[in-house]
N, C-alpha and C. Protein backbone atom coordinates (compact mmCIF):
# COMPACT_ATOMS: atom_id res chain seq x y z
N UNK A 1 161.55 80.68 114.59
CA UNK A 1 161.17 82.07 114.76
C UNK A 1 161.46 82.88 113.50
N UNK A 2 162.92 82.87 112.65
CA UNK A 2 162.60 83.15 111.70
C UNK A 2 162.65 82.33 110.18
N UNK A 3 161.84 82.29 110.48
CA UNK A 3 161.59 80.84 109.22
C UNK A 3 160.87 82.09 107.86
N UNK A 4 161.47 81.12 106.68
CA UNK A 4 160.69 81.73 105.41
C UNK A 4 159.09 81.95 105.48
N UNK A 5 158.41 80.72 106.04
CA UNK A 5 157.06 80.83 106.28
C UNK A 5 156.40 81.72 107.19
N UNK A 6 157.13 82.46 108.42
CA UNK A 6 156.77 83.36 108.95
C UNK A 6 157.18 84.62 108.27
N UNK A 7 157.81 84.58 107.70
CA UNK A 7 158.25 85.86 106.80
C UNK A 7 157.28 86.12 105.35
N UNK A 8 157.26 85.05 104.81
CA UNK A 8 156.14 85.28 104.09
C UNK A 8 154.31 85.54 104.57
N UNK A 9 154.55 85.09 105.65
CA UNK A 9 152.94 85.51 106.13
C UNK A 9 152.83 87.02 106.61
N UNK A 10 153.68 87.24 107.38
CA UNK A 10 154.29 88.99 107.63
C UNK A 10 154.06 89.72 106.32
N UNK A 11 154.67 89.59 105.05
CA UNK A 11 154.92 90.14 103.77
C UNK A 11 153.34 90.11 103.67
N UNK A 12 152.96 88.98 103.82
CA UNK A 12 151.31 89.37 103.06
C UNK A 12 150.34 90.23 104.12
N UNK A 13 150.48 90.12 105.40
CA UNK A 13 149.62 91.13 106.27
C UNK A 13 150.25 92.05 106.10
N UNK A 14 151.79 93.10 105.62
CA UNK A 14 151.95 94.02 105.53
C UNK A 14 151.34 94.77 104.08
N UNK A 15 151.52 93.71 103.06
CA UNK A 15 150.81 94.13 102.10
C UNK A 15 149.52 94.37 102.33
N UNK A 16 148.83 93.63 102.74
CA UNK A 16 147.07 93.52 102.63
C UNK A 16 146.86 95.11 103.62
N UNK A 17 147.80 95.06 104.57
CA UNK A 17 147.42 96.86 105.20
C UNK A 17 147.83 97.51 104.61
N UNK A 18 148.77 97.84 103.69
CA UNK A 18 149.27 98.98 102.87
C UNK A 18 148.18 99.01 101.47
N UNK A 19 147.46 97.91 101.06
CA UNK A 19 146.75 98.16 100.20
C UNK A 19 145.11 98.45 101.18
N UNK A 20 144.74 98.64 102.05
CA UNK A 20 143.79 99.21 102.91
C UNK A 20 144.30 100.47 103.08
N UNK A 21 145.52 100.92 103.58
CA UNK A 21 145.66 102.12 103.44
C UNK A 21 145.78 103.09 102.44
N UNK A 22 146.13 102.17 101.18
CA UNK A 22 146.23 103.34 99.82
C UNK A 22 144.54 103.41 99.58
N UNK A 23 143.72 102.54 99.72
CA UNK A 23 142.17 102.61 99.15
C UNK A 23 141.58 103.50 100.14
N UNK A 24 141.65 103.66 101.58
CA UNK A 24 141.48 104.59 102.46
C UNK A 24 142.04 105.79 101.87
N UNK A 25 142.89 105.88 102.07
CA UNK A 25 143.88 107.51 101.71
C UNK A 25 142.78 107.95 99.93
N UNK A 26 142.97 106.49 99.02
CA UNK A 26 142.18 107.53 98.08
C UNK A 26 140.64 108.34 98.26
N UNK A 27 139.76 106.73 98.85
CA UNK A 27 138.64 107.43 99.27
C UNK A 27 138.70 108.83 100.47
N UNK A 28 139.48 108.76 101.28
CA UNK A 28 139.54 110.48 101.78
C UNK A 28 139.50 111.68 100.73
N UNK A 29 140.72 111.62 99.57
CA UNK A 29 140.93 112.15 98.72
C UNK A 29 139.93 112.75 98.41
N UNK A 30 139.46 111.52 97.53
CA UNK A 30 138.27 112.02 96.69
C UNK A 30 136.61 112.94 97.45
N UNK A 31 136.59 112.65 98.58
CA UNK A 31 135.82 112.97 99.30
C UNK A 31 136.24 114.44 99.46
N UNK A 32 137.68 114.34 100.04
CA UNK A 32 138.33 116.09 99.47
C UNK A 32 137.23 117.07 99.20
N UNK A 33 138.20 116.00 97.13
CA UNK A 33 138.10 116.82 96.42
C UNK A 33 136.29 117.22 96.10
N UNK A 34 135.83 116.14 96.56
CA UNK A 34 134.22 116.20 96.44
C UNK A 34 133.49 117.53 97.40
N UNK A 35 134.12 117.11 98.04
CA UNK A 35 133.56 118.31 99.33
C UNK A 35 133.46 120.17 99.24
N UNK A 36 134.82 120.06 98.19
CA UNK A 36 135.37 121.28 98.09
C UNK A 36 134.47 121.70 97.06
N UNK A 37 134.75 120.95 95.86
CA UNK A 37 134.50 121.81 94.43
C UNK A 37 133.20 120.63 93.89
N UNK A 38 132.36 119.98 94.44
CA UNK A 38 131.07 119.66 94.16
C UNK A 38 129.78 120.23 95.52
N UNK A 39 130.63 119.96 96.75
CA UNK A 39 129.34 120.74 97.65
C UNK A 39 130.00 121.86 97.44
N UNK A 40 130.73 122.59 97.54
CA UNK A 40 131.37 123.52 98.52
C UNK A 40 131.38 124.28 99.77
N UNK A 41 131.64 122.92 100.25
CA UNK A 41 131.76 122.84 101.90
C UNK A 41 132.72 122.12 102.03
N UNK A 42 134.43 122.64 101.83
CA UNK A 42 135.02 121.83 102.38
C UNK A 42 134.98 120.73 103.64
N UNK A 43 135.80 119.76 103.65
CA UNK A 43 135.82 119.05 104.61
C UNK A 43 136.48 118.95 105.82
N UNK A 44 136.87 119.26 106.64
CA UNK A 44 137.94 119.74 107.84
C UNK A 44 139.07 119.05 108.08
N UNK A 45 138.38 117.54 108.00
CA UNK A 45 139.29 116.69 108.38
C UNK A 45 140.74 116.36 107.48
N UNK A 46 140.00 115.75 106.37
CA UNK A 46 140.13 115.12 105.37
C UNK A 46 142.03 115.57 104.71
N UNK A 47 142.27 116.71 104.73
CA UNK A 47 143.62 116.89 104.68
C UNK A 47 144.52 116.41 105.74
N UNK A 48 144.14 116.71 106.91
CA UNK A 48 145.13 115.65 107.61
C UNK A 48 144.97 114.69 107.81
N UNK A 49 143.91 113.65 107.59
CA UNK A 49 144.20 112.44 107.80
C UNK A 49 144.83 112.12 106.91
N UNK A 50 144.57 112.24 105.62
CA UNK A 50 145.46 111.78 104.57
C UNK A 50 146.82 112.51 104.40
N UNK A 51 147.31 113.16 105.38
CA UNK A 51 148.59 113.54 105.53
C UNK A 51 149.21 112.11 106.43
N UNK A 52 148.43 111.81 107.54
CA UNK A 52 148.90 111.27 108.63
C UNK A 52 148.56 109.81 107.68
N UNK A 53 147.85 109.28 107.08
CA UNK A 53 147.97 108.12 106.20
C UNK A 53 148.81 107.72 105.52
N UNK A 54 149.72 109.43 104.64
CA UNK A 54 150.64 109.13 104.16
C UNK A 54 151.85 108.40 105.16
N UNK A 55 152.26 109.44 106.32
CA UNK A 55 152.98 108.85 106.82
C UNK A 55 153.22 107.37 107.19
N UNK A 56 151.89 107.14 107.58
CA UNK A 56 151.91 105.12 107.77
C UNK A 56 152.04 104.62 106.44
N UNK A 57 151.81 105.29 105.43
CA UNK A 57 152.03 104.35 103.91
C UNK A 57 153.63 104.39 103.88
N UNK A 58 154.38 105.21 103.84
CA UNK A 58 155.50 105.32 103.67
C UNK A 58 156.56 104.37 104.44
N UNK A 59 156.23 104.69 105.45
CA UNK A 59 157.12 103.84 106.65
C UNK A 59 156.60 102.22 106.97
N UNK A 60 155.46 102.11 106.78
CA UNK A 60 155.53 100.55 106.64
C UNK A 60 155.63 100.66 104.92
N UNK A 61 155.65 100.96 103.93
CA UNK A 61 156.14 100.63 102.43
C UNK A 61 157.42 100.49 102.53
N UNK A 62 158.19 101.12 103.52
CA UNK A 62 159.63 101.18 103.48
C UNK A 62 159.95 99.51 104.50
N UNK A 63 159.05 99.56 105.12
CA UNK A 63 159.40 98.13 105.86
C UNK A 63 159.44 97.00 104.98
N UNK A 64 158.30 96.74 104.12
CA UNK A 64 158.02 96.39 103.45
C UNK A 64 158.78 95.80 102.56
N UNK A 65 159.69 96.66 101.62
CA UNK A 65 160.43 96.99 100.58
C UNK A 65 162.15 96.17 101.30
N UNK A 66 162.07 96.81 102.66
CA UNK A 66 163.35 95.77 102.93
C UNK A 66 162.99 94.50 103.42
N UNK A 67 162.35 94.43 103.55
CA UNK A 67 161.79 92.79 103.72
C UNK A 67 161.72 92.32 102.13
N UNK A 68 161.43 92.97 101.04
CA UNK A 68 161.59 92.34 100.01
C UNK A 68 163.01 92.35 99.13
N UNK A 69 163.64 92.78 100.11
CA UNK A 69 165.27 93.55 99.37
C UNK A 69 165.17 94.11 97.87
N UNK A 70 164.41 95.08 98.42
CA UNK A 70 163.82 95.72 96.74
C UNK A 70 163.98 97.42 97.02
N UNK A 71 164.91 97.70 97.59
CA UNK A 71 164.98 99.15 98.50
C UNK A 71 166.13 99.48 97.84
N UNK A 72 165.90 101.05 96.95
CA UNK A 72 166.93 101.85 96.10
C UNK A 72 168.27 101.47 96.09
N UNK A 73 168.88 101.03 95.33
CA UNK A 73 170.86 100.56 95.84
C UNK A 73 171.52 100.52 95.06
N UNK A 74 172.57 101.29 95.05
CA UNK A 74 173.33 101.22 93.79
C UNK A 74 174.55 100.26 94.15
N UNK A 75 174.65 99.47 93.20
CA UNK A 75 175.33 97.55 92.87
C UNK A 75 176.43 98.20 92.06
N UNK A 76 176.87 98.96 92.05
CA UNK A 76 178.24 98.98 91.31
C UNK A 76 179.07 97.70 91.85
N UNK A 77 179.34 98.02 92.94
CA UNK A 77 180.36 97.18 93.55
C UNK A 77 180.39 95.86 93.89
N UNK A 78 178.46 96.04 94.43
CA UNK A 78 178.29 94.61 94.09
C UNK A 78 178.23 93.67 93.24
N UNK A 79 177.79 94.13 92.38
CA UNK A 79 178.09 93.23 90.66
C UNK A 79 178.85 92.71 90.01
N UNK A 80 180.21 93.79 90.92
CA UNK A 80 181.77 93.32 90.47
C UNK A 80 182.53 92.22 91.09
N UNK A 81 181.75 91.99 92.11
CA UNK A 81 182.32 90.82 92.93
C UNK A 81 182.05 89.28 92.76
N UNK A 82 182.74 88.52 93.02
CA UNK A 82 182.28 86.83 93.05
C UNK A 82 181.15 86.84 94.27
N UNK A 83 180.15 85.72 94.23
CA UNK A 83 178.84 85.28 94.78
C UNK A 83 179.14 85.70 96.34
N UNK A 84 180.63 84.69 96.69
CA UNK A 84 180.78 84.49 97.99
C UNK A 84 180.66 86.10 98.36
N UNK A 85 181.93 87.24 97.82
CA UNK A 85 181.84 88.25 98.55
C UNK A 85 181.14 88.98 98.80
N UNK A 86 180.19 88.93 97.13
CA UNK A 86 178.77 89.47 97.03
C UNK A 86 177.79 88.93 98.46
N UNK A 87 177.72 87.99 99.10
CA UNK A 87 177.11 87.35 100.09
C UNK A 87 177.68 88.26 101.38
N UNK A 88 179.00 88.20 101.51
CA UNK A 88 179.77 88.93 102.60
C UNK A 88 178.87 90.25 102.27
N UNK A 89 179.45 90.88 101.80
CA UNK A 89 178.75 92.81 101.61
C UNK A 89 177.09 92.57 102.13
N UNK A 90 176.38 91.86 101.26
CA UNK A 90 175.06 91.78 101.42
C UNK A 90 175.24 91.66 103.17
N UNK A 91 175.71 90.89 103.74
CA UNK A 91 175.71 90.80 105.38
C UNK A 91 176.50 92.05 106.09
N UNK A 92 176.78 92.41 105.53
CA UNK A 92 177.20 94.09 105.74
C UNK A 92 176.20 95.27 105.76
N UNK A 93 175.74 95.07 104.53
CA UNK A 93 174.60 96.11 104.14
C UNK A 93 173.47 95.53 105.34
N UNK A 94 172.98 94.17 105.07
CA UNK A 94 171.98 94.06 106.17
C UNK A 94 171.85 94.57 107.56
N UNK A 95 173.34 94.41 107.94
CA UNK A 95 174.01 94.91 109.92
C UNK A 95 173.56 96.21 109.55
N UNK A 96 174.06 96.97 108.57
CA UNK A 96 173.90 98.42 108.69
C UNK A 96 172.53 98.93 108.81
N UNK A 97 171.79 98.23 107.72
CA UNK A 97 170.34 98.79 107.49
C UNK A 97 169.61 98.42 109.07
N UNK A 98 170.21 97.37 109.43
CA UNK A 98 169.76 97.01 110.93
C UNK A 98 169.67 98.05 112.14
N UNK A 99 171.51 98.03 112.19
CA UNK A 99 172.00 98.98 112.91
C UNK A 99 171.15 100.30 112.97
N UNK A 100 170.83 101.09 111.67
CA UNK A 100 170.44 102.37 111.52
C UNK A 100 168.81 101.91 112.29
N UNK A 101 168.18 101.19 111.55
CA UNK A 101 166.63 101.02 112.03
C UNK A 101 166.39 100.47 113.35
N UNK A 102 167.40 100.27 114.55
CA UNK A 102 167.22 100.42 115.83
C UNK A 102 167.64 101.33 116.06
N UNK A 103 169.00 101.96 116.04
CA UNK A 103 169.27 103.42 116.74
C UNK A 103 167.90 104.75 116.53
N UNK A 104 168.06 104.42 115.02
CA UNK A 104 167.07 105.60 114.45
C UNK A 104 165.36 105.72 114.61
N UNK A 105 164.69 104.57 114.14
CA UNK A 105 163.93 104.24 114.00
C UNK A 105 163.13 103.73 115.43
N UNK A 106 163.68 102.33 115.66
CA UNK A 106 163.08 102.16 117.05
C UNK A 106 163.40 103.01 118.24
N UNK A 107 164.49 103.55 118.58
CA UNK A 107 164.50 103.97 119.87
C UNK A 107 164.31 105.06 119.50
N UNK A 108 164.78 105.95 118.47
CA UNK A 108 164.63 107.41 118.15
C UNK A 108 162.88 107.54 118.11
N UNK A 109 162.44 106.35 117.57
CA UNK A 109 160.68 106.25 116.91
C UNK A 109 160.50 106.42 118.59
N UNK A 110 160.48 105.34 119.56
CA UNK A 110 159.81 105.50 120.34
C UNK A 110 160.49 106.47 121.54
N UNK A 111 161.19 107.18 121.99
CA UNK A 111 161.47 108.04 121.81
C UNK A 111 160.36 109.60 121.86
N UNK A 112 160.02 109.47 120.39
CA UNK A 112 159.32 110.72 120.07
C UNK A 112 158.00 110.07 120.37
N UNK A 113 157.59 109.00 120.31
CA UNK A 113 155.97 108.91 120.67
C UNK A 113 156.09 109.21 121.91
N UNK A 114 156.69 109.00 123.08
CA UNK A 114 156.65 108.75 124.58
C UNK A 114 156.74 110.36 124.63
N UNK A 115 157.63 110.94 124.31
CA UNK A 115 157.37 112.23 124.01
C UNK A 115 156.29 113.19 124.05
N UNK A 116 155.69 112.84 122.82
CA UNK A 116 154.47 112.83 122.33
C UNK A 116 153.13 112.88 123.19
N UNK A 117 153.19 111.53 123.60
CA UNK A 117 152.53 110.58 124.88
C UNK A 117 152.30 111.75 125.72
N UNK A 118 153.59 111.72 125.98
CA UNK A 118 153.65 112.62 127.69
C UNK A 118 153.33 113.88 127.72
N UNK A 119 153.78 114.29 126.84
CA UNK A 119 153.38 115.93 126.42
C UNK A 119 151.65 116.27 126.38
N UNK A 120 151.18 115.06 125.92
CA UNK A 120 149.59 115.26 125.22
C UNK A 120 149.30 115.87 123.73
N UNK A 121 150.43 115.59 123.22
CA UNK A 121 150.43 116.45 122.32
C UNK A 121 148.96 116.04 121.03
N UNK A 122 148.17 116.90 120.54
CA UNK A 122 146.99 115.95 119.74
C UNK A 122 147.22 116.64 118.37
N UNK A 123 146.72 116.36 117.42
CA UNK A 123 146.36 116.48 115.73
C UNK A 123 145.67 117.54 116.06
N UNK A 124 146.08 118.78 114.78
CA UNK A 124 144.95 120.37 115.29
C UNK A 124 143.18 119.64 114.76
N UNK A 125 143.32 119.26 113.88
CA UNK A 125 141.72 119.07 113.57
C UNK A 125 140.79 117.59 114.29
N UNK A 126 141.55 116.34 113.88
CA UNK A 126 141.38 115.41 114.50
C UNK A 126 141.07 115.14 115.70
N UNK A 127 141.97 115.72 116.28
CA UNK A 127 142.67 116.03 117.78
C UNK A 127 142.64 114.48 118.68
N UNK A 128 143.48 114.17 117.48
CA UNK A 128 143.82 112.03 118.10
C UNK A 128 145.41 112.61 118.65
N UNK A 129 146.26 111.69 119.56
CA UNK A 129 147.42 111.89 120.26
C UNK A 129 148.24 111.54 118.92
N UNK A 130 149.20 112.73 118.87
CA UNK A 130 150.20 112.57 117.76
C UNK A 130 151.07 111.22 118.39
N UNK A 131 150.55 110.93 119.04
CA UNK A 131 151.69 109.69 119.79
C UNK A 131 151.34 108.35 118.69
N UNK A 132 149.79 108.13 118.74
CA UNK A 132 149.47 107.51 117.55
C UNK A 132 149.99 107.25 116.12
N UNK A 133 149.92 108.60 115.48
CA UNK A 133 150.72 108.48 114.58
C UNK A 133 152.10 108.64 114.46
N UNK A 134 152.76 108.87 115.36
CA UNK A 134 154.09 108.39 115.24
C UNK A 134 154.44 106.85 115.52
N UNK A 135 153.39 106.32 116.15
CA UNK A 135 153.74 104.91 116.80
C UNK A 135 154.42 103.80 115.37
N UNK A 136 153.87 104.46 114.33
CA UNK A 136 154.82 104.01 112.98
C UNK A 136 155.99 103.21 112.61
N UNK A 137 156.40 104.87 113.32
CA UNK A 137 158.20 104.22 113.19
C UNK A 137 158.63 103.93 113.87
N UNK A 138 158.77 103.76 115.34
CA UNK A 138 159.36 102.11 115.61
C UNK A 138 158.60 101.07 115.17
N UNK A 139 157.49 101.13 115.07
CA UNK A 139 156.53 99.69 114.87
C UNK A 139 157.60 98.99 113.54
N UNK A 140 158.00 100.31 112.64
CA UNK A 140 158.39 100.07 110.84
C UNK A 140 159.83 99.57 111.18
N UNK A 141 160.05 99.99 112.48
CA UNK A 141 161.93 99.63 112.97
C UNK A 141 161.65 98.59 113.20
N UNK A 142 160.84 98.01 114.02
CA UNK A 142 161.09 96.56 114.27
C UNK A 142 161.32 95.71 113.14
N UNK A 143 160.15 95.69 112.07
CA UNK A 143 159.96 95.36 110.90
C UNK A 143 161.09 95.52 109.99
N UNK A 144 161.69 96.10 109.72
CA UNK A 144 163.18 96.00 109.23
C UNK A 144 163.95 95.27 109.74
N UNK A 145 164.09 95.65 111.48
CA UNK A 145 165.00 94.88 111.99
C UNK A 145 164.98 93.23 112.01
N UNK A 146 163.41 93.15 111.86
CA UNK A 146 163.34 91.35 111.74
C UNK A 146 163.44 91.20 110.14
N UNK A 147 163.55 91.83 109.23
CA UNK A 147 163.63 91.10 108.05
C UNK A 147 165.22 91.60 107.83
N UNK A 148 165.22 92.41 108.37
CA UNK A 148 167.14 91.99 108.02
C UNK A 148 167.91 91.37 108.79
N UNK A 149 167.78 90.26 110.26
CA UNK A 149 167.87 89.39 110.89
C UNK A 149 167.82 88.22 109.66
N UNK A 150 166.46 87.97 109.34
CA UNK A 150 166.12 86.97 108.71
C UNK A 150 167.14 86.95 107.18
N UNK A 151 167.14 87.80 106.83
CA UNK A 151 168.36 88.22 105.38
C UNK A 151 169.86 87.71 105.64
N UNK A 152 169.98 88.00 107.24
CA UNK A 152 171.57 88.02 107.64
C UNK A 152 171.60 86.42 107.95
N UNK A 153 170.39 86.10 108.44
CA UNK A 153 170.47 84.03 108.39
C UNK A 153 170.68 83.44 107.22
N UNK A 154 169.99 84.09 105.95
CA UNK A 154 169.93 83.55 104.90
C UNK A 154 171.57 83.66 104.11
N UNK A 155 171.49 84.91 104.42
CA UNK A 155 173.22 84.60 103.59
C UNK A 155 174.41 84.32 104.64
N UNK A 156 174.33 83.68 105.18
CA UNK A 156 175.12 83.38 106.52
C UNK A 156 175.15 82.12 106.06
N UNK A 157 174.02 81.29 105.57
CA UNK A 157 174.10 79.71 105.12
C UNK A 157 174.25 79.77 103.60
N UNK A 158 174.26 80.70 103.12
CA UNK A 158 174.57 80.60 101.88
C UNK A 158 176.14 81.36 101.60
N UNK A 159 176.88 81.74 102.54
CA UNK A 159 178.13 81.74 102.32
C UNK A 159 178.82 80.64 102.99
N UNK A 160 178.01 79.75 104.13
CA UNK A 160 178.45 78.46 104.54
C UNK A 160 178.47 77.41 103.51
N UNK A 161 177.79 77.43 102.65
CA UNK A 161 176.68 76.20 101.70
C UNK A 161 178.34 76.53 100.82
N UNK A 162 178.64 77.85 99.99
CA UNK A 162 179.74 77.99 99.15
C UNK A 162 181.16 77.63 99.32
N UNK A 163 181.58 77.63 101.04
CA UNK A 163 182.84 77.25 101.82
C UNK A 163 182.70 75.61 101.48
């Protein structure tokens, strides 16, 4: 279940949608900017979807990014340490980043969609269920939470492999 090979196939369908969503989000853009200052007839939509695009770029980029352990961190401390402890902390940092992206993320995420959901709440122009676009962030919680599972296996045998 979590094997490198399922993790790498994940990494590439998250990529291949985040690069559909940046080529989407630009073509909105440009359509924008086309709409405005070549017809001039703005476009109605077109600002919020690419608001609400951003949001899915961000939060799965952020999934993303910890699945690649490539997410902002300052290594002072880690750098200073031998492999093994460096391995320990890393299984520290992983629980935490875990920890936070279920409390926060998944249950807080779903949470506000059900919210959302229930309320009826819709997009002013669109008028799609904001439940939709929030459905994000838990979707982006899970996604953390399984690649920092999979992180916490990996150095779990690699502080076994050093004992």
């Amino acid at each position: 279940m979590f094997s490198l090979n399922t993790k790498s196939k994940l990494d590439k369908i998250i990529s291949h949608m985040l690069v559909i969503l940046m080529a989407l989000m630009v073509i909105n853009v440009t359509w924008q900017v086309a709409s405005r200052y070549i017809f001039k007839d703005p476009s109605s939509f077109t600002d919020e979807l690419s608001r609400y695009m951003m949001i899915w770029v961000g939060m799965l980029g952020a999934a993303y990014v910890a699945g690649k352990n490539e997410h902002l961190a300052i290594d002072i401390l880690l750098t200073s340490l031998k492999e093994k402890a460096q391995n320990k902390l890393m299984v520290l940092i992983s629980f935490c980043i875990m920890l936070f992206a279920i409390v926060v993320m998944v249950i807080g995420g779903s949470n506000l969609v059900y919210i959302t959901f229930i309320l009826g709440q819709k997009s002013a122009t669109l008028q799609i269920p904001l439940a939709y676009v929030y459905s994000i962030i838990p979707f982006s919680g899970v996604l953390v939470t399984y690649y920092q599972i999979v992180s916490i296996i990996q150095l779990s045998h690699s502080i076994k492999i050093a004992e």
